[in-house]
N, C-alpha and C. Protein backbone atom coordinates (compact mmCIF):
# COMPACT_ATOMS: atom_id res chain seq x y z
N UNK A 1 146.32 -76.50 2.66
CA UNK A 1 146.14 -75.10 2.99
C UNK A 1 144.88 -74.59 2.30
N UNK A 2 144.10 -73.91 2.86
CA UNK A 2 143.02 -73.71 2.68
C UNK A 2 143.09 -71.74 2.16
N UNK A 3 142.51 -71.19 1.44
CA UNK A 3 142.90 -69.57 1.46
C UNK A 3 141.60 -69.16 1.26
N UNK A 4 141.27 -67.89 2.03
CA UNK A 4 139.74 -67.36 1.84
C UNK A 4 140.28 -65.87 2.11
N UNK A 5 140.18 -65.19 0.83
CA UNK A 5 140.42 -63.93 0.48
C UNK A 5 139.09 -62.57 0.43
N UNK A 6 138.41 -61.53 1.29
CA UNK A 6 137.38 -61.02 1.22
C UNK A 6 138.05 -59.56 0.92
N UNK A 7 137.27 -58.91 0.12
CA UNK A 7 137.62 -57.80 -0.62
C UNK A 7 136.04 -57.15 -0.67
N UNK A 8 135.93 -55.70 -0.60
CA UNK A 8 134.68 -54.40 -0.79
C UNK A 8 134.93 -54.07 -2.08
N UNK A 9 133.63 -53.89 -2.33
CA UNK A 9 133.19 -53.66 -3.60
C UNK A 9 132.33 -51.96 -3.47
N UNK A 10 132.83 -50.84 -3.11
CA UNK A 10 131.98 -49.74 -2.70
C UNK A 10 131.20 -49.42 -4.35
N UNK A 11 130.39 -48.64 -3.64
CA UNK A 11 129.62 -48.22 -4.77
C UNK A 11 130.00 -47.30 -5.54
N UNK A 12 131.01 -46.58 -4.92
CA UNK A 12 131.60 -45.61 -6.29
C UNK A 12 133.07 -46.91 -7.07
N UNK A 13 133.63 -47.61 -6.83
CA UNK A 13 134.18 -48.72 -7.07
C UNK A 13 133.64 -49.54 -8.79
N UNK A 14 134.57 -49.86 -9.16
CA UNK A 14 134.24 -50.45 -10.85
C UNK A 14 134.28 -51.85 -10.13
N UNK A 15 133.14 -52.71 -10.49
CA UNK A 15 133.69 -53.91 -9.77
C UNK A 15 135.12 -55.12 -10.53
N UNK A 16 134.77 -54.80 -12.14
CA UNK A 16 135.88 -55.47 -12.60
C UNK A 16 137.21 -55.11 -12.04
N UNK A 17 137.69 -53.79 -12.05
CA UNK A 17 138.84 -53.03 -11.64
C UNK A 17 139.16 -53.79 -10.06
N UNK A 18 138.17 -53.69 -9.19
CA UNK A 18 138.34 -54.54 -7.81
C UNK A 18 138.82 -56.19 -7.99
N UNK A 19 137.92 -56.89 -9.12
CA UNK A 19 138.65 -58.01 -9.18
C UNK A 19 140.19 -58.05 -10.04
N UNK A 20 140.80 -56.86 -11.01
CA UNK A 20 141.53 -57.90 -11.76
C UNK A 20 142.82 -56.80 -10.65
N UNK A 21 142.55 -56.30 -9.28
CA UNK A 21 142.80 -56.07 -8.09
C UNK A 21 143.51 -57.33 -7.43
N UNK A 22 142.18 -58.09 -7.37
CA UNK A 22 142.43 -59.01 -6.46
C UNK A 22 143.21 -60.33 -7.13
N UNK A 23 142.91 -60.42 -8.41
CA UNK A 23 143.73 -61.16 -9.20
C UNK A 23 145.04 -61.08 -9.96
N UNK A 24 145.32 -59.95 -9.49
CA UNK A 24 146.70 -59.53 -9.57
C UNK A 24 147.92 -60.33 -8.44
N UNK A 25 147.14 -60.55 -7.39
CA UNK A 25 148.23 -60.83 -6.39
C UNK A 25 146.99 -62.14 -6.04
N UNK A 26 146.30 -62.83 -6.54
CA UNK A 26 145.99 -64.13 -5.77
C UNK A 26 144.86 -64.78 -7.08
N UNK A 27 145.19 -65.79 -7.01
CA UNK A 27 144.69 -67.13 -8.13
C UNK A 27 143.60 -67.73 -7.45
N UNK A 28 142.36 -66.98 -7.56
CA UNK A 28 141.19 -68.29 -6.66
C UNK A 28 140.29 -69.09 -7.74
N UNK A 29 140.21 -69.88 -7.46
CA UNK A 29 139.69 -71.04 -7.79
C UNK A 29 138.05 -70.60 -7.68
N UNK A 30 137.70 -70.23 -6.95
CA UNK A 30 135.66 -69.38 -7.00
C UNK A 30 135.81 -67.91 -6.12
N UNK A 31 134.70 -67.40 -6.66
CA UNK A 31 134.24 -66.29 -6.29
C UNK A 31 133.23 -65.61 -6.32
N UNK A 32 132.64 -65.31 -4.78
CA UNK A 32 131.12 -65.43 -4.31
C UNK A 32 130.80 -63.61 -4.41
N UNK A 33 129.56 -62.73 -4.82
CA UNK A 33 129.65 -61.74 -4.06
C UNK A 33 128.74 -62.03 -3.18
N UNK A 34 128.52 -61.51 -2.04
CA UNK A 34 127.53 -60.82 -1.39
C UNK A 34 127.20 -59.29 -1.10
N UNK A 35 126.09 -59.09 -0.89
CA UNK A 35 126.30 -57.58 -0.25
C UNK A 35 126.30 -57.23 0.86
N UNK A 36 126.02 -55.77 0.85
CA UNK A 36 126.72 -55.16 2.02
C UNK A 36 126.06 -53.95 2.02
N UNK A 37 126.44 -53.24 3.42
CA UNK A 37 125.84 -51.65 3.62
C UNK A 37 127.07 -51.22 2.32
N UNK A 38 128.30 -51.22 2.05
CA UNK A 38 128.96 -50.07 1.54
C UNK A 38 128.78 -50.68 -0.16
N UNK A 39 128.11 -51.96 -0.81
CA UNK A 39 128.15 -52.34 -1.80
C UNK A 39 128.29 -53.61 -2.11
N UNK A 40 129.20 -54.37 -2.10
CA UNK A 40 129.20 -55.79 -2.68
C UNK A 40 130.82 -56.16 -1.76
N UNK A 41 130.88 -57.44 -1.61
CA UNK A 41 131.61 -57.91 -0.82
C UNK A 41 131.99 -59.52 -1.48
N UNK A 42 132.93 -59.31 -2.02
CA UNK A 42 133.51 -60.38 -2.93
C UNK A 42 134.25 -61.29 -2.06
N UNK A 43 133.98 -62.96 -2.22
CA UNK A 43 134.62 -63.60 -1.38
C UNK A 43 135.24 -65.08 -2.37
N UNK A 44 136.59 -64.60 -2.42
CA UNK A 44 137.47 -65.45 -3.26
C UNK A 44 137.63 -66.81 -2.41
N UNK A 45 138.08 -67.84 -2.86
CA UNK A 45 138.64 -68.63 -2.39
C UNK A 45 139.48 -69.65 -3.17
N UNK A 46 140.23 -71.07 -2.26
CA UNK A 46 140.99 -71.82 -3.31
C UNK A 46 141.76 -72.63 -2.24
N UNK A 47 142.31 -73.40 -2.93
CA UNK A 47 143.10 -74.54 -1.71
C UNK A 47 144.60 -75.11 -2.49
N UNK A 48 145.49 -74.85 -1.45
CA UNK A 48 146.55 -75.50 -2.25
C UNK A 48 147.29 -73.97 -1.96
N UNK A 49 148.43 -74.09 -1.91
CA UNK A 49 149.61 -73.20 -2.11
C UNK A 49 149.85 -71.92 -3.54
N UNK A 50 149.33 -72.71 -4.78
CA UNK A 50 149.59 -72.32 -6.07
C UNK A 50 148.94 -71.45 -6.04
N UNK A 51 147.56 -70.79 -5.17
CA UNK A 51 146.94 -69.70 -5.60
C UNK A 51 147.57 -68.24 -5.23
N UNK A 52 148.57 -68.80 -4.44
CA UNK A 52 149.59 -67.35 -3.60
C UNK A 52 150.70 -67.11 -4.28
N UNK A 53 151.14 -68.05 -5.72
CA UNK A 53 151.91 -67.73 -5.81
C UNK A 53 152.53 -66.10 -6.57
N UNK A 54 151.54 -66.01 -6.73
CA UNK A 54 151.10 -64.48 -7.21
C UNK A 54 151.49 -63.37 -6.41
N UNK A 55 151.71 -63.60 -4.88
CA UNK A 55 151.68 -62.66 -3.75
C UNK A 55 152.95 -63.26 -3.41
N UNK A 56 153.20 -64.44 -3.66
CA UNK A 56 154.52 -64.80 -3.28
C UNK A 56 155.94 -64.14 -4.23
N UNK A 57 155.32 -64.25 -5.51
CA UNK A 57 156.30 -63.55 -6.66
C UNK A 57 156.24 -61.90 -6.20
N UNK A 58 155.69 -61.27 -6.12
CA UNK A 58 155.54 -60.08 -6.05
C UNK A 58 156.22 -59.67 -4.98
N UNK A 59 156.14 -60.23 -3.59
CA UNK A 59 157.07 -60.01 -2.03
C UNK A 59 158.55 -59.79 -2.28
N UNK A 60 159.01 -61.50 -3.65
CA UNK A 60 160.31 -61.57 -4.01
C UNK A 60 160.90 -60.78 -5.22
N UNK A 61 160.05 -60.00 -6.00
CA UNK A 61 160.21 -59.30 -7.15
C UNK A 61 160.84 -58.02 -6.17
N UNK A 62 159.99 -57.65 -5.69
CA UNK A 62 159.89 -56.24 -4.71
C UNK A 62 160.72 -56.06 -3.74
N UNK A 63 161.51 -57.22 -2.91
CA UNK A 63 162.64 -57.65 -2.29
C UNK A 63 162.29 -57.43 -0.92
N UNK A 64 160.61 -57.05 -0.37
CA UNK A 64 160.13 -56.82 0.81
C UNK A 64 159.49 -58.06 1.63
N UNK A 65 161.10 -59.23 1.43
CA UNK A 65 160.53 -60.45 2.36
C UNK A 65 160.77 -60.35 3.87
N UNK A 66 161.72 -59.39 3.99
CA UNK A 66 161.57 -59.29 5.97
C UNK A 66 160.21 -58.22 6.38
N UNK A 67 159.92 -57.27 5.77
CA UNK A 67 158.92 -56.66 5.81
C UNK A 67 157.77 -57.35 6.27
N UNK A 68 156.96 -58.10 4.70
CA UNK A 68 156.34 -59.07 4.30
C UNK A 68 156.40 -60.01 6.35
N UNK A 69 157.54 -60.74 5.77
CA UNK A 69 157.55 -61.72 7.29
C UNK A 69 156.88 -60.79 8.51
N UNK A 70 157.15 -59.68 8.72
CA UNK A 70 157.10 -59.33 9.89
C UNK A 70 155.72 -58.77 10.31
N UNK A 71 155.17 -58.20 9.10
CA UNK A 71 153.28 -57.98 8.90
C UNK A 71 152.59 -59.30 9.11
N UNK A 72 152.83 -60.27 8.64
CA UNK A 72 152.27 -61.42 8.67
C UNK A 72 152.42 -62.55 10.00
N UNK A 73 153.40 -62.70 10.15
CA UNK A 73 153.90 -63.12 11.56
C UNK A 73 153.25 -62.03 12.39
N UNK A 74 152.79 -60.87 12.35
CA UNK A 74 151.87 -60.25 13.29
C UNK A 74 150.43 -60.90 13.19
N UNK A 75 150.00 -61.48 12.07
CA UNK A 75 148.73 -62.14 11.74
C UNK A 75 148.29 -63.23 12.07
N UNK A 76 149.55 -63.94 13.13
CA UNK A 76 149.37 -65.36 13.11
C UNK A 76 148.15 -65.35 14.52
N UNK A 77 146.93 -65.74 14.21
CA UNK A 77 146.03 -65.46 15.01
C UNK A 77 145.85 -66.71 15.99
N UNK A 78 146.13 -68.10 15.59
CA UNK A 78 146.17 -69.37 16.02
C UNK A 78 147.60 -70.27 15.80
N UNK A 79 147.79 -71.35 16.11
CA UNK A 79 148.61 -72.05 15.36
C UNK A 79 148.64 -72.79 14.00
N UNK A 80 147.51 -72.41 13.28
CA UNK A 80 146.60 -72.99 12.23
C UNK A 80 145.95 -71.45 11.66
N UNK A 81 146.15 -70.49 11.65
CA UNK A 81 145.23 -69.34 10.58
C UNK A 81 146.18 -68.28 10.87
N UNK A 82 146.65 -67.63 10.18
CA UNK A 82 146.75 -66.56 9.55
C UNK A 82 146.17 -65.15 8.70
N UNK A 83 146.31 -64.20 9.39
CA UNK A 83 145.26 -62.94 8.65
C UNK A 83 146.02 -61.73 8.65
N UNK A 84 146.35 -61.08 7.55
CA UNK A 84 146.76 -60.20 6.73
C UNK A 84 145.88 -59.35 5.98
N UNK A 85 146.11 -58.10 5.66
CA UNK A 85 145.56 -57.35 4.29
C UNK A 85 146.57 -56.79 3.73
N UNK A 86 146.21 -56.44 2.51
CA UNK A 86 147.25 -55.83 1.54
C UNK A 86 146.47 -54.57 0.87
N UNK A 87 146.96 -53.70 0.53
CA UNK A 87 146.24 -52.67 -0.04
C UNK A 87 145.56 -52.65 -1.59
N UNK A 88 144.23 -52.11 -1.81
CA UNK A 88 143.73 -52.96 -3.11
C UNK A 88 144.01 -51.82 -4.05
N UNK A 89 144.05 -50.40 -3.61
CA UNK A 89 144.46 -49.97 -4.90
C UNK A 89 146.21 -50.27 -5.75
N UNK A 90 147.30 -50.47 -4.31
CA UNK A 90 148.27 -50.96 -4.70
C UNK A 90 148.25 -52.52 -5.47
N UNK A 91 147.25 -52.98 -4.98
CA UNK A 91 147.39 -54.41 -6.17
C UNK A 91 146.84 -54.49 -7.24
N UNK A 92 145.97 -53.34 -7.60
CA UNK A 92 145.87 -52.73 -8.96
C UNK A 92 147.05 -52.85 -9.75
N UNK A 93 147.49 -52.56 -9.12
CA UNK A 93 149.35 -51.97 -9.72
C UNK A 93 149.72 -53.01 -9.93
N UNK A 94 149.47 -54.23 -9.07
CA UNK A 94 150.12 -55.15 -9.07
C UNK A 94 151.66 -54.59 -8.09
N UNK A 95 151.49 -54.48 -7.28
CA UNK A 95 152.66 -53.91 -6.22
C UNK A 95 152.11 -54.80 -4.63
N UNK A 96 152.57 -54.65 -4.16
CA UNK A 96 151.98 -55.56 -2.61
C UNK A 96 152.24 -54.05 -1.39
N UNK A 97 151.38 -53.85 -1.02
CA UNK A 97 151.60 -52.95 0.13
C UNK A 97 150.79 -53.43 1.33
N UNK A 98 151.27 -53.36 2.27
CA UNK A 98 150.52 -54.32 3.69
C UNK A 98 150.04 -53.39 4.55
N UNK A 99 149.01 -53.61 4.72
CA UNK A 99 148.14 -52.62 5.68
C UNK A 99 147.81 -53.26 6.78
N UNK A 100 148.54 -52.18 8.00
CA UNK A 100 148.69 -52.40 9.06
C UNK A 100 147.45 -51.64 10.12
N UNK A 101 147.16 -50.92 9.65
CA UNK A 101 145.75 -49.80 10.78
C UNK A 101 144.66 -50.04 9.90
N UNK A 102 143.58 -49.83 10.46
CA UNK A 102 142.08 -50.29 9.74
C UNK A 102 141.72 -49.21 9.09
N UNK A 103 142.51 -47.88 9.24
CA UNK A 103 141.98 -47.08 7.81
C UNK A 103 143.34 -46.54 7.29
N UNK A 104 143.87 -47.18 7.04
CA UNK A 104 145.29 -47.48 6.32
C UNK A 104 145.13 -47.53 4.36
N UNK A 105 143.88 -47.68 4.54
CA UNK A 105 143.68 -48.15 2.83
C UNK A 105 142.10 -47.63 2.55
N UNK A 106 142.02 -46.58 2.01
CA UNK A 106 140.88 -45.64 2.28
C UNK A 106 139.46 -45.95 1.96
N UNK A 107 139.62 -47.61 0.55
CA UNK A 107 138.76 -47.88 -0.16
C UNK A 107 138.29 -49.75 0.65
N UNK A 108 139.15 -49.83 1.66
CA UNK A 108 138.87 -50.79 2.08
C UNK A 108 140.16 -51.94 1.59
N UNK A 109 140.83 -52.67 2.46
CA UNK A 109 141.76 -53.62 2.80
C UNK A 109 141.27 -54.96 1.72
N UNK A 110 142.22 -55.63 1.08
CA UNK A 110 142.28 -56.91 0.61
C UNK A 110 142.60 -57.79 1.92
N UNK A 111 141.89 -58.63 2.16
CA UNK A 111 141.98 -59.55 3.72
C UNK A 111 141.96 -60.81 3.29
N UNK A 112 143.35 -61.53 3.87
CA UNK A 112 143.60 -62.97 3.41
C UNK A 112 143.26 -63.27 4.80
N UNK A 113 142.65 -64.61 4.81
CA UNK A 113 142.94 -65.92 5.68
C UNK A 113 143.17 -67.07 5.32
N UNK A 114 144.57 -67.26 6.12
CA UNK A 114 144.91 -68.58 5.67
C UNK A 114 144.84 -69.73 6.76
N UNK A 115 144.56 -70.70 6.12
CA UNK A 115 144.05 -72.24 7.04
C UNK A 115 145.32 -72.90 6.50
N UNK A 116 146.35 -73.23 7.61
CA UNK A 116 147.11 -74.06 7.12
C UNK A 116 147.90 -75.03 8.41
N UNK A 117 148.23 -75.77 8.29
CA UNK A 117 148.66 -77.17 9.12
C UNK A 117 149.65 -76.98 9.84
N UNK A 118 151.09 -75.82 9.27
CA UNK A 118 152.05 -75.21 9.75
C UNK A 118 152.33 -73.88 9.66
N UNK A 119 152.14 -72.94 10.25
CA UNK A 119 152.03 -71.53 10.04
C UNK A 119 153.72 -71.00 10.05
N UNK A 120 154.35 -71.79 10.85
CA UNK A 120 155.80 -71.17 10.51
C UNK A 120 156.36 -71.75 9.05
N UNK A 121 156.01 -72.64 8.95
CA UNK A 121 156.48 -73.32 7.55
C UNK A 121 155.77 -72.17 6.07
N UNK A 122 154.46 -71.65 6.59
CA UNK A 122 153.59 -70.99 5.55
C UNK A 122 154.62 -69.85 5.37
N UNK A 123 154.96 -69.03 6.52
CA UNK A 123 155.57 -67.87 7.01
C UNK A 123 156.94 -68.11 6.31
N UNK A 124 157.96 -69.44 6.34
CA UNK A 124 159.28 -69.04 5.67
C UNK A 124 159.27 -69.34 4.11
N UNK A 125 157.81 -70.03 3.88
CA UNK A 125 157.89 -69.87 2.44
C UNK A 125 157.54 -68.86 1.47
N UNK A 126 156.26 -68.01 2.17
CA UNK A 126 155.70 -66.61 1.72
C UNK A 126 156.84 -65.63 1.97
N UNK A 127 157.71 -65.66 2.77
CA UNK A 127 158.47 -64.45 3.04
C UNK A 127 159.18 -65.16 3.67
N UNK A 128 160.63 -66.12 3.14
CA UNK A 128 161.67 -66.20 4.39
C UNK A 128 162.49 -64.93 4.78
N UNK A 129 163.10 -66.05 5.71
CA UNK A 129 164.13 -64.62 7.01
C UNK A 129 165.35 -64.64 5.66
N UNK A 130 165.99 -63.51 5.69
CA UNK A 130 167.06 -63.01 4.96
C UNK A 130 167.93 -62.42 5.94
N UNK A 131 169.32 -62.96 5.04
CA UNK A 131 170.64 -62.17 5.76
C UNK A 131 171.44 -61.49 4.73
N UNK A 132 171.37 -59.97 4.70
CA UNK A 132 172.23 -59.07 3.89
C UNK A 132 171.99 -59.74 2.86
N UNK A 133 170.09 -59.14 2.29
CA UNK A 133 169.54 -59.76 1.44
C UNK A 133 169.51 -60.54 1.05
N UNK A 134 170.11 -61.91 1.38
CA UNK A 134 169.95 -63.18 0.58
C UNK A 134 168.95 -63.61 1.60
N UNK A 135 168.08 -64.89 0.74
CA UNK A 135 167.53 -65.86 1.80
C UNK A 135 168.37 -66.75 2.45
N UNK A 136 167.89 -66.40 3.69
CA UNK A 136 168.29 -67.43 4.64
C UNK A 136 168.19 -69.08 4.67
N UNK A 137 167.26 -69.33 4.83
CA UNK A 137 165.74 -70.70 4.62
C UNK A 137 164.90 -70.45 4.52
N UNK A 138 164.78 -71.06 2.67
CA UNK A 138 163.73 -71.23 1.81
C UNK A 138 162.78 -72.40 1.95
N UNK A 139 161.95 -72.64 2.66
CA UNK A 139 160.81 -73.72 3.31
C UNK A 139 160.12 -74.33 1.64
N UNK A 140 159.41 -75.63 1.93
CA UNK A 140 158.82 -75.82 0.49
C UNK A 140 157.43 -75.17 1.21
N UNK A 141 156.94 -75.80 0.02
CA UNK A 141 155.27 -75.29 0.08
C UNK A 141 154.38 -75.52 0.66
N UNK A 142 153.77 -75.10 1.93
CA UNK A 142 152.96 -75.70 2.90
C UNK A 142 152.04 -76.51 2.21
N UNK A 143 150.98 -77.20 3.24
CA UNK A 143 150.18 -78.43 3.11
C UNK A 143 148.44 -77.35 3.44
């Protein structure tokens, strides 16, 4: 599984505050900026499952895994990628909030893409299906 995470850096924006944002809910392995008309445009990345588990704890802390499932399973763009955002001042917080409309998150969207081999398998392990809150099937860790 491959993960490529892009996050805005605006100019009224602290850029540390944006990363320990983005490192609240995801473990990357490098991180590129580039710029941009609105400022800097940070582009995380990392491979392997372990860097989500950050976004994965937080879905199950927060108990918003049918939620979670059902934003994301809207993301499934191929049979192989996945694309989501989450809100960056809420992952400040360290909280997960999923942004669904493109100005849903005023300072600009945390945007995952994920490259992975099985997208339903990615899907019941990030967020399985639950019945009267328990998990249903708990998937291992995609490839």
């Amino acid at each position: 599984m491959k993960v490529e995470v892009v996050v805005e850096v605006r100019h009224t924006e602290n850029k540390q505050k944006v990363i320990r944002a983005l490192e609240n809910i995801f473990t990357p392995k490098k991180i590129e900026e580039k710029r941009s008309d609105v400022g800097t445009v940070l582009i995380a990345t990392c491979e392997g499952h372990e860097c989500l588990e950050k976004l994965r704890s937080a879905i199950w802390r927060q108990g918003i895994q049918d939620a979670a499932r059902s934003v994301i399973a809207r993301g499934i763009v191929t049979e192989d990628t996945v694309v989501f955002s989450v809100n960056k001042q809420a992952a400040y917080a360290g909280v997960v909030s999923f942004v669904t409309e493109p100005n849903e998150s005023p300072l600009g969207p945390i945007t995952f893409t994920v490259k992975t081999s099985n997208t339903r398998q990615f899907l019941d392990w990030i967020a399985p299906r639950t019945y009267r809150g328990r998990v249903y099937y708990q998937a291992p860790p995609p490839d």
